[in-house]
N, C-alpha and C. Protein backbone atom coordinates (compact mmCIF):
# COMPACT_ATOMS: atom_id res chain seq x y z
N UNK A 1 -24.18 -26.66 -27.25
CA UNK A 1 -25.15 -27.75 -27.34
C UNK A 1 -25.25 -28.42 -25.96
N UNK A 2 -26.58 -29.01 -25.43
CA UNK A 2 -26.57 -29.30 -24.17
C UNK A 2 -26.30 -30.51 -24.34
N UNK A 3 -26.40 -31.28 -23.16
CA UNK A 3 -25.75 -32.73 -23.23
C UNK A 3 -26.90 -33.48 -23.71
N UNK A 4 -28.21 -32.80 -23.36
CA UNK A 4 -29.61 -34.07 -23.67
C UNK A 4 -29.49 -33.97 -25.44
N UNK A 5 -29.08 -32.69 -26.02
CA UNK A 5 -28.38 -32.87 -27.51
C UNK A 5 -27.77 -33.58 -27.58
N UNK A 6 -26.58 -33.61 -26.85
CA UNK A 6 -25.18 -34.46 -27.26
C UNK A 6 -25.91 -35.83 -28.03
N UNK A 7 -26.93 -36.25 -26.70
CA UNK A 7 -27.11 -38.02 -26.75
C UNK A 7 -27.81 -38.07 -27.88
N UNK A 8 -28.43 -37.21 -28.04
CA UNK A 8 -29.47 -37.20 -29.42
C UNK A 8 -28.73 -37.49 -30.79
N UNK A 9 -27.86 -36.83 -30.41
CA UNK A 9 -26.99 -36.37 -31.94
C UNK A 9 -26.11 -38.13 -31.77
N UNK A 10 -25.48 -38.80 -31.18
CA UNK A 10 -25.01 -39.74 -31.23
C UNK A 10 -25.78 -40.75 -31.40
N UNK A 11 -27.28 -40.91 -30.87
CA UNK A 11 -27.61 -41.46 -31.30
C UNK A 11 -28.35 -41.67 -32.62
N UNK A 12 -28.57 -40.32 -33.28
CA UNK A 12 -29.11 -40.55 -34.29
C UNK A 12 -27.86 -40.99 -35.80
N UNK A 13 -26.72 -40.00 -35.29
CA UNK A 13 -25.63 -40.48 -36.03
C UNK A 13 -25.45 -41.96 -36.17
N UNK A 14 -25.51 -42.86 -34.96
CA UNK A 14 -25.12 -43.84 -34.73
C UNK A 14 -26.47 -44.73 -35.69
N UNK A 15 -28.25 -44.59 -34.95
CA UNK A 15 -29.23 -45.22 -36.55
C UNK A 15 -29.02 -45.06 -37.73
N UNK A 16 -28.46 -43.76 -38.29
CA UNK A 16 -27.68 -43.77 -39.55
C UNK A 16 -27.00 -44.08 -40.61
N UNK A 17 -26.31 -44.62 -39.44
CA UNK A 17 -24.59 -44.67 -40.42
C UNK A 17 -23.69 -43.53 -40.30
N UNK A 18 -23.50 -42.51 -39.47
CA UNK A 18 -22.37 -41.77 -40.19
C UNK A 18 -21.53 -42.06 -38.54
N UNK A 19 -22.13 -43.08 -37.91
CA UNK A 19 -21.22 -43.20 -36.41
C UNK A 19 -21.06 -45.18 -36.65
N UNK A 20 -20.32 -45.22 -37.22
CA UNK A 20 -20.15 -46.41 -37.20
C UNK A 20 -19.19 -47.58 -35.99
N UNK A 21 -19.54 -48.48 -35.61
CA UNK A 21 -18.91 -49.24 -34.45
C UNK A 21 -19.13 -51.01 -34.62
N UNK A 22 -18.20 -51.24 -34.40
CA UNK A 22 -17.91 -52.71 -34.22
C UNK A 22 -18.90 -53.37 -33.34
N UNK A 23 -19.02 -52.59 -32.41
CA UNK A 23 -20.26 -52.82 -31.21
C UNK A 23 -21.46 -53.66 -31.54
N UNK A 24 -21.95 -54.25 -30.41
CA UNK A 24 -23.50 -54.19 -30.37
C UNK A 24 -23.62 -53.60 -29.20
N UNK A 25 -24.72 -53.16 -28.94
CA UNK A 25 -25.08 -52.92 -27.13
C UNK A 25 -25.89 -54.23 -26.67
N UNK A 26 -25.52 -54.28 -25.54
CA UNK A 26 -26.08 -55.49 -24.46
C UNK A 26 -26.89 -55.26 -23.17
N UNK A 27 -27.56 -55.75 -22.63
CA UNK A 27 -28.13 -55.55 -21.38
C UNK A 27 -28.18 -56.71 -20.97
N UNK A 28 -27.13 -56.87 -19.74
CA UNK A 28 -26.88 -58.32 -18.84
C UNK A 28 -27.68 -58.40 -17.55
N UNK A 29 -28.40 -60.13 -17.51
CA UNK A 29 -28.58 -60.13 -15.64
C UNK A 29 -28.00 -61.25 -15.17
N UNK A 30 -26.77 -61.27 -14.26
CA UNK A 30 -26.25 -62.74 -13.70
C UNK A 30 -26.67 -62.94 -12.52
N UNK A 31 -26.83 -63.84 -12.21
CA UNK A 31 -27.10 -64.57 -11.00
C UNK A 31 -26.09 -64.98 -10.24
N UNK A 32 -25.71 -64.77 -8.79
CA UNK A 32 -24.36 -64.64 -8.44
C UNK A 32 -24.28 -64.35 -6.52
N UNK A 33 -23.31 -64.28 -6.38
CA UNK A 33 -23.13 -63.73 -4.91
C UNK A 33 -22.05 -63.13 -4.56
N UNK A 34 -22.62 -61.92 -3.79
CA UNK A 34 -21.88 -60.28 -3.57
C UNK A 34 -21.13 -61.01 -2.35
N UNK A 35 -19.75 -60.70 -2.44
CA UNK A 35 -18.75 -60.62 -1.79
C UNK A 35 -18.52 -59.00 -0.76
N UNK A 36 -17.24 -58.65 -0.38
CA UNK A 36 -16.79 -57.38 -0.47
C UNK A 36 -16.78 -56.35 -1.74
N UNK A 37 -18.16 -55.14 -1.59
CA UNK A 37 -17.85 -54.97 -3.08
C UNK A 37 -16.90 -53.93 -2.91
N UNK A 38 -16.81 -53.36 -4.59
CA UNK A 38 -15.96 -51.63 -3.93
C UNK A 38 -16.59 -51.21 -3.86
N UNK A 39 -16.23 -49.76 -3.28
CA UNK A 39 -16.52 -48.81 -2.71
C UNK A 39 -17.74 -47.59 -3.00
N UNK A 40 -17.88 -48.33 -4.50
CA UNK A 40 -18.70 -47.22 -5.37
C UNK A 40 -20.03 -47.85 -5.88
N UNK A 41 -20.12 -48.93 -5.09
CA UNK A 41 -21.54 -50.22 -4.91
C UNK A 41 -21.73 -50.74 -3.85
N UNK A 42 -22.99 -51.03 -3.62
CA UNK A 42 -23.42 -51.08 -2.40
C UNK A 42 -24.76 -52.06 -2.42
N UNK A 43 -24.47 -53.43 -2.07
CA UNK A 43 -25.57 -54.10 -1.44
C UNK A 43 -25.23 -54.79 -0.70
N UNK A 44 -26.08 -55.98 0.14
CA UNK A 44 -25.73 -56.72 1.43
C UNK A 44 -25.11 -57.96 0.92
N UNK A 45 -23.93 -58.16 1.29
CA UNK A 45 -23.06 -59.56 1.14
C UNK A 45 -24.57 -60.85 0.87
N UNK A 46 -24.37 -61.86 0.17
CA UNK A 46 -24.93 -62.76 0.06
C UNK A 46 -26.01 -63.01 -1.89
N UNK A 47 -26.78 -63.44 -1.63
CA UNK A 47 -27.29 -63.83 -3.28
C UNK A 47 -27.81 -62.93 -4.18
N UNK A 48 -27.38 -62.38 -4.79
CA UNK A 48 -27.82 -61.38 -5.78
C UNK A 48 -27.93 -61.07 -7.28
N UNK A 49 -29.02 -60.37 -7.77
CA UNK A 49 -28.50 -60.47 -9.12
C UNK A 49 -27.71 -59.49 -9.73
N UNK A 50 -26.94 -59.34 -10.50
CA UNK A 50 -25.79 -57.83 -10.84
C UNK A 50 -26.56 -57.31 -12.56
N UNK A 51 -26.81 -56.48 -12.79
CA UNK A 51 -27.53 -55.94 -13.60
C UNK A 51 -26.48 -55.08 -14.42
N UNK A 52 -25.40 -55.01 -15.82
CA UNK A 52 -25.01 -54.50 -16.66
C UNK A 52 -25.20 -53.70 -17.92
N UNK A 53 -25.42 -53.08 -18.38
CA UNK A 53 -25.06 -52.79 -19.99
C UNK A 53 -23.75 -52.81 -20.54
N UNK A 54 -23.87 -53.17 -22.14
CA UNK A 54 -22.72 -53.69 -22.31
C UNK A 54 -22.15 -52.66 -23.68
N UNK A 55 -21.41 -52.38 -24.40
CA UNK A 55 -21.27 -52.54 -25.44
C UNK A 55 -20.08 -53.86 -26.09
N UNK A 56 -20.57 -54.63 -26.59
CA UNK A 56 -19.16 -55.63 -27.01
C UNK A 56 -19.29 -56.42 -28.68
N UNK A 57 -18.19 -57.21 -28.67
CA UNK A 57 -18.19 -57.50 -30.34
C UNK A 57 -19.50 -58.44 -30.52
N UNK A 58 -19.93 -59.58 -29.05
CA UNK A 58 -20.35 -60.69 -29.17
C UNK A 58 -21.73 -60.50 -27.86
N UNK A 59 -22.83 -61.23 -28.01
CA UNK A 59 -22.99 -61.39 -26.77
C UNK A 59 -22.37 -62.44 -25.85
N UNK A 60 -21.67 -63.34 -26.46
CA UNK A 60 -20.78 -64.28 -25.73
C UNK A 60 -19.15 -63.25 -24.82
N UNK A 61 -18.60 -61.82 -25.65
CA UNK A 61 -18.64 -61.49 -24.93
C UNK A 61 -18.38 -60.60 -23.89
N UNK A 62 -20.28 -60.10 -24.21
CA UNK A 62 -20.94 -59.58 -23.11
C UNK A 62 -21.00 -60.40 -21.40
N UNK A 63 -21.08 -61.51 -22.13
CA UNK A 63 -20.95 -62.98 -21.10
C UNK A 63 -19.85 -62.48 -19.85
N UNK A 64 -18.91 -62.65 -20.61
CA UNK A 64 -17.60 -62.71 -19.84
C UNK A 64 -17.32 -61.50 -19.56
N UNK A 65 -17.53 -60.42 -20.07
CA UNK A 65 -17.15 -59.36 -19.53
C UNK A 65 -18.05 -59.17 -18.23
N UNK A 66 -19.33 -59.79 -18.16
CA UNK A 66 -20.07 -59.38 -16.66
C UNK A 66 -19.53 -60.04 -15.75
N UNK A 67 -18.85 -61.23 -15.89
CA UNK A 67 -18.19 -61.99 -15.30
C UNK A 67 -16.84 -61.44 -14.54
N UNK A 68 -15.87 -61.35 -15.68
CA UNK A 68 -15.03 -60.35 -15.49
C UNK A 68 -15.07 -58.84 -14.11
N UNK A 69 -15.83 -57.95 -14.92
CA UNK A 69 -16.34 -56.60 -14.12
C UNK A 69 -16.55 -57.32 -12.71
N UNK A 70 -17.76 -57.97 -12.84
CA UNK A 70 -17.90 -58.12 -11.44
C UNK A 70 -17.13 -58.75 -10.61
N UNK A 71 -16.25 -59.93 -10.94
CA UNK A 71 -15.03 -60.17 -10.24
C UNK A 71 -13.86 -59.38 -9.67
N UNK A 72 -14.04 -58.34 -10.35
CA UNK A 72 -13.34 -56.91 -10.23
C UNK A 72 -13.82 -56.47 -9.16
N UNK A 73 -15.53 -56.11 -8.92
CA UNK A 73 -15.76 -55.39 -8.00
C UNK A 73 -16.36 -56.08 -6.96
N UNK A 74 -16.15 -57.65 -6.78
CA UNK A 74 -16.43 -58.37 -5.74
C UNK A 74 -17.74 -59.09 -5.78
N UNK A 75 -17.71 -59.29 -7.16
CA UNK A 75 -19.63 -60.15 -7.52
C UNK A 75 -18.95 -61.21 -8.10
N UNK A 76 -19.73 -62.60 -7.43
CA UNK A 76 -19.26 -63.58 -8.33
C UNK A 76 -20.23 -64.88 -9.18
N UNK A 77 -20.22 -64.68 -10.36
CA UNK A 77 -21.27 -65.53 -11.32
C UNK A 77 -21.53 -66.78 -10.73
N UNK A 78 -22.81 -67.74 -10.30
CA UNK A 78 -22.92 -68.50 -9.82
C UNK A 78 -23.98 -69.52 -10.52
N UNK A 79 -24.68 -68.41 -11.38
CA UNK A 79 -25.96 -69.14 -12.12
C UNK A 79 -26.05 -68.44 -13.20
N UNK A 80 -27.13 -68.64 -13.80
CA UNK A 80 -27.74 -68.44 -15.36
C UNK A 80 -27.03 -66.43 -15.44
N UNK A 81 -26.73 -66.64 -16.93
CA UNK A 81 -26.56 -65.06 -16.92
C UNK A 81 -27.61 -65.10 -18.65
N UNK A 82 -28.08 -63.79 -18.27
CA UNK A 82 -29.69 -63.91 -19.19
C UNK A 82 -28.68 -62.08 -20.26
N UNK A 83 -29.23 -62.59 -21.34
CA UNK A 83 -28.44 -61.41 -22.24
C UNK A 83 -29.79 -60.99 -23.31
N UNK A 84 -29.38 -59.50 -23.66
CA UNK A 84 -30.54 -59.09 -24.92
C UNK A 84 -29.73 -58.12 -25.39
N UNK A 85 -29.62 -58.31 -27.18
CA UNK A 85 -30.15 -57.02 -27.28
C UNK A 85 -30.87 -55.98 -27.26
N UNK A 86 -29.81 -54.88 -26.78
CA UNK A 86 -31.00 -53.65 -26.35
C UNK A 86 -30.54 -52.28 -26.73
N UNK A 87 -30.93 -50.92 -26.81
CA UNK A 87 -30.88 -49.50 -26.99
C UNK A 87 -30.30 -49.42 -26.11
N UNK A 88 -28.60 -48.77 -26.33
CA UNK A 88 -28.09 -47.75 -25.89
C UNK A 88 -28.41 -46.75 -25.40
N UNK A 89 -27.98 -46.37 -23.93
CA UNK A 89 -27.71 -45.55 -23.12
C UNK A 89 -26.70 -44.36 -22.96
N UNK A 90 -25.92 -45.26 -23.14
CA UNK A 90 -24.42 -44.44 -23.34
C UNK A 90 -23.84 -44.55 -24.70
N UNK A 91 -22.69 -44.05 -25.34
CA UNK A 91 -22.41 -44.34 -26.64
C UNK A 91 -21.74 -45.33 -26.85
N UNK A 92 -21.08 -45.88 -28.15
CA UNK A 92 -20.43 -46.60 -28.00
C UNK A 92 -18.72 -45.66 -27.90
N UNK A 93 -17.69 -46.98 -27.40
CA UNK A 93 -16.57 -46.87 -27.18
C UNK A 93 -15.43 -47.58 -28.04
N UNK A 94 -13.82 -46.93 -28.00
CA UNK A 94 -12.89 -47.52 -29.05
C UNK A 94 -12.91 -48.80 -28.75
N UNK A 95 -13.06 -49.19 -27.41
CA UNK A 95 -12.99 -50.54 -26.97
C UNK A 95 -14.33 -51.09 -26.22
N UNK A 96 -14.55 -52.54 -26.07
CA UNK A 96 -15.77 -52.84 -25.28
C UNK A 96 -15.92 -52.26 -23.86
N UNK A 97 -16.78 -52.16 -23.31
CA UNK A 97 -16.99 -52.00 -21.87
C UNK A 97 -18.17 -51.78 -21.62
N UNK A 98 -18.17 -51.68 -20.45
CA UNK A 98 -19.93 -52.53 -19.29
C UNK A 98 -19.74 -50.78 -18.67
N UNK A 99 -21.23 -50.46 -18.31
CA UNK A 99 -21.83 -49.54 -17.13
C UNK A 99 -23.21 -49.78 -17.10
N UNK A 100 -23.22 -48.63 -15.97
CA UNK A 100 -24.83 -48.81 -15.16
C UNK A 100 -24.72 -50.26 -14.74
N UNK A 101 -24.40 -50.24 -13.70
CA UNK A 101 -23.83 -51.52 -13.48
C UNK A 101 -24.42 -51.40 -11.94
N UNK A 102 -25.33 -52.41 -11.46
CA UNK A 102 -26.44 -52.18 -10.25
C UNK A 102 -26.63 -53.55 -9.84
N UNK A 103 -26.98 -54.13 -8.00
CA UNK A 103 -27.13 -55.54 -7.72
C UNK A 103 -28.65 -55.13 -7.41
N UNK A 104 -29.70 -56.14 -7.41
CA UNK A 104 -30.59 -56.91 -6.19
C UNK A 104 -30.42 -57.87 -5.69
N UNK A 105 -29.93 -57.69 -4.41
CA UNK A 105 -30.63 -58.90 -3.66
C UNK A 105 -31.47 -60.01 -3.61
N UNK A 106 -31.59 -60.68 -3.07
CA UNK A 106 -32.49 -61.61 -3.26
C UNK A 106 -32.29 -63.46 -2.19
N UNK A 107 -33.94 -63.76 -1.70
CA UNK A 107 -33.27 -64.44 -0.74
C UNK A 107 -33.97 -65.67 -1.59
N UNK A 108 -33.45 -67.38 -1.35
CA UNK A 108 -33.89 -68.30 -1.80
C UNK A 108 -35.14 -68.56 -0.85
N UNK A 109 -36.19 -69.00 -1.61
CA UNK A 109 -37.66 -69.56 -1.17
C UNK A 109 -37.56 -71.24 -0.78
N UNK A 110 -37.78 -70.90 0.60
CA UNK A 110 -37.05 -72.54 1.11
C UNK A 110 -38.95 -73.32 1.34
N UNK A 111 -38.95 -73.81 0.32
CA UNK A 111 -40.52 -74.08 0.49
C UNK A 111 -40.27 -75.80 0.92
């Protein structure tokens, strides 16, 4: 079975019922500023927004886990963090966790 199956099959298991999970899925945007990130992200030090998916029990927290992650990888929450539910990407997991995990930039409008 190819993998564009795989996702199919999980996800349809998962609209079902026969893939059941504690989960919801999430899609996070915080408002924040990029530090040193690691190594495996890449934008320019200064104001940005950090862009997540989530799977978790709560969107409260989805909250903290973007918080969390990105403190990890050198992003730090500074303003509004905006949450939805949304369709899965990836499947769900035994435990919560965040990917596709991406910054923009962004400069303040000094009017």
């Amino acid at each position: 079975m190819s993998e564009t199956e795989n996702k199919k099959d999980w996800k349809l298991k998962l609209r079902y019922g026969k893939l059941t999970t504690p989960f919801q899925h999430y899609t996070l945007i915080g408002e924040g500023i990029v530090g040193v990130l690691a190594p495996e992200f890449s934008c320019p030090q200064g104001p940005a927004f950090m862009g997540m998916k989530a799977w978790a029990l709560s969107s409260d927290q989805s909250i903290d886990m973007l918080r969390v992650i990105g403190g990890r990888i050198g992003f730090t929450v500074t303003g509004n963090t905006q949450v939805w539910e949304t369709e899965p990407e990836d499947p769900p997991g035994e435990k919560p966790y965040g990917y596709d995990i991406n910054f923009t930039p962004f400069t303040y409008d000094e009017k």
